[in-house]
Protein backbone atom coordinates (compact mmCIF):
# COMPACT_ATOMS: atom_id res chain seq x y z
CA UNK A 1 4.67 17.80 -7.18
CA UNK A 2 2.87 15.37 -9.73
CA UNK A 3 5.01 12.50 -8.22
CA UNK A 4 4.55 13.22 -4.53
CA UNK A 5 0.79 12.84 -5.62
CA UNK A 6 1.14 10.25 -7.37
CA UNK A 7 3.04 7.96 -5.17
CA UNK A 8 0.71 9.26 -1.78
CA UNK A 9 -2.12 8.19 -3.76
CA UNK A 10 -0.82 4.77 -4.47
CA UNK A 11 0.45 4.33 -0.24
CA UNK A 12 -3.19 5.47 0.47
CA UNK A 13 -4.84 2.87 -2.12
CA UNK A 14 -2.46 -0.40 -1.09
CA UNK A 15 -2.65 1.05 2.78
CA UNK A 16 -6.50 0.55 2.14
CA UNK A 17 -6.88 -2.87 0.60
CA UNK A 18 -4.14 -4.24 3.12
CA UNK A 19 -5.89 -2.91 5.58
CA UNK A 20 -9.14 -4.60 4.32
CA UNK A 21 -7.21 -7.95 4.21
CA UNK A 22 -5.62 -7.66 7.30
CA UNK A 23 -9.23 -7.25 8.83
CA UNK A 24 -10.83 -10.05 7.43
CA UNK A 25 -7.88 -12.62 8.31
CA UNK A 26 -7.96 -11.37 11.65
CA UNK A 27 -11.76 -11.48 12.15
CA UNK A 28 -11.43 -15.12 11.45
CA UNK A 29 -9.48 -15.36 14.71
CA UNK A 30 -11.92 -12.81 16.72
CA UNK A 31 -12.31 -9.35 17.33
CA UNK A 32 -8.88 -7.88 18.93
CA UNK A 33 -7.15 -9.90 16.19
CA UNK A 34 -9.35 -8.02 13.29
CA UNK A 35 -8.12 -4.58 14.64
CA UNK A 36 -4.72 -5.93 14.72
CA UNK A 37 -4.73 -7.65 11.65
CA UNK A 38 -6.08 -3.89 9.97
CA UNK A 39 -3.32 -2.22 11.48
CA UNK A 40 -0.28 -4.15 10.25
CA UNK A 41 -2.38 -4.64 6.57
CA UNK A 42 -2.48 -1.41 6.55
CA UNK A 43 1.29 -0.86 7.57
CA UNK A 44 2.18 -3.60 4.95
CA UNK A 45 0.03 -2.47 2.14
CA UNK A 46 1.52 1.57 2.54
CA UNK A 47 4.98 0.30 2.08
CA UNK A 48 4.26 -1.98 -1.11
CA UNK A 49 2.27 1.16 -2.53
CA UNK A 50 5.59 3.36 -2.12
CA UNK A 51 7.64 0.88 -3.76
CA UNK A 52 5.26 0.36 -6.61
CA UNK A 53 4.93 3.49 -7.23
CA UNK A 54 8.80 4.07 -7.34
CA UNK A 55 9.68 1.28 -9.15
CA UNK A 56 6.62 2.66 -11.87
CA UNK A 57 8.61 6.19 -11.47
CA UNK A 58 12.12 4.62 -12.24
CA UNK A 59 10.65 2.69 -15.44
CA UNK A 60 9.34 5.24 -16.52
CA UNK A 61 12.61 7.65 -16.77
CA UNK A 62 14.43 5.31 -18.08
CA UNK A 63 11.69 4.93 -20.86
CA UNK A 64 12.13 8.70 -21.72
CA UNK A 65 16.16 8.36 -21.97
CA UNK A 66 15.76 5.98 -24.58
């Protein structure tokens, strides 16, 4: 349960600041393009949080078997 938490927490903090990102490149551009640009950030940033926080899971079990 711990890691389910764990890793939902890390999607939701990486889903955040791409979507943050995402925003401010696309406001550049104009309006439509900032809601757009959030939206994929956001998409972008929730899978690199997932695979952080299961490559940070892995390392860590193999840390315990040695």
């Amino acid at each position: 349960m711990r890691g389910q938490l764990k890793v939902a927490m890390s999607r939701a903090k990486y889903a955040a600041m791409g979507a943050a990102v995402g925003a401010a490149v696309g406001g550049a551009i104009s309006r439509n393009a900032a809601s757009t640009g959030g939206g994929v950030g956001a998409l972008v940033g929730a899978i690199v949080g997932e695979k952080r926080a299961s490559a940070v899971e892995l390392a860590d079990k193999i840390k315990e078997r040695t």
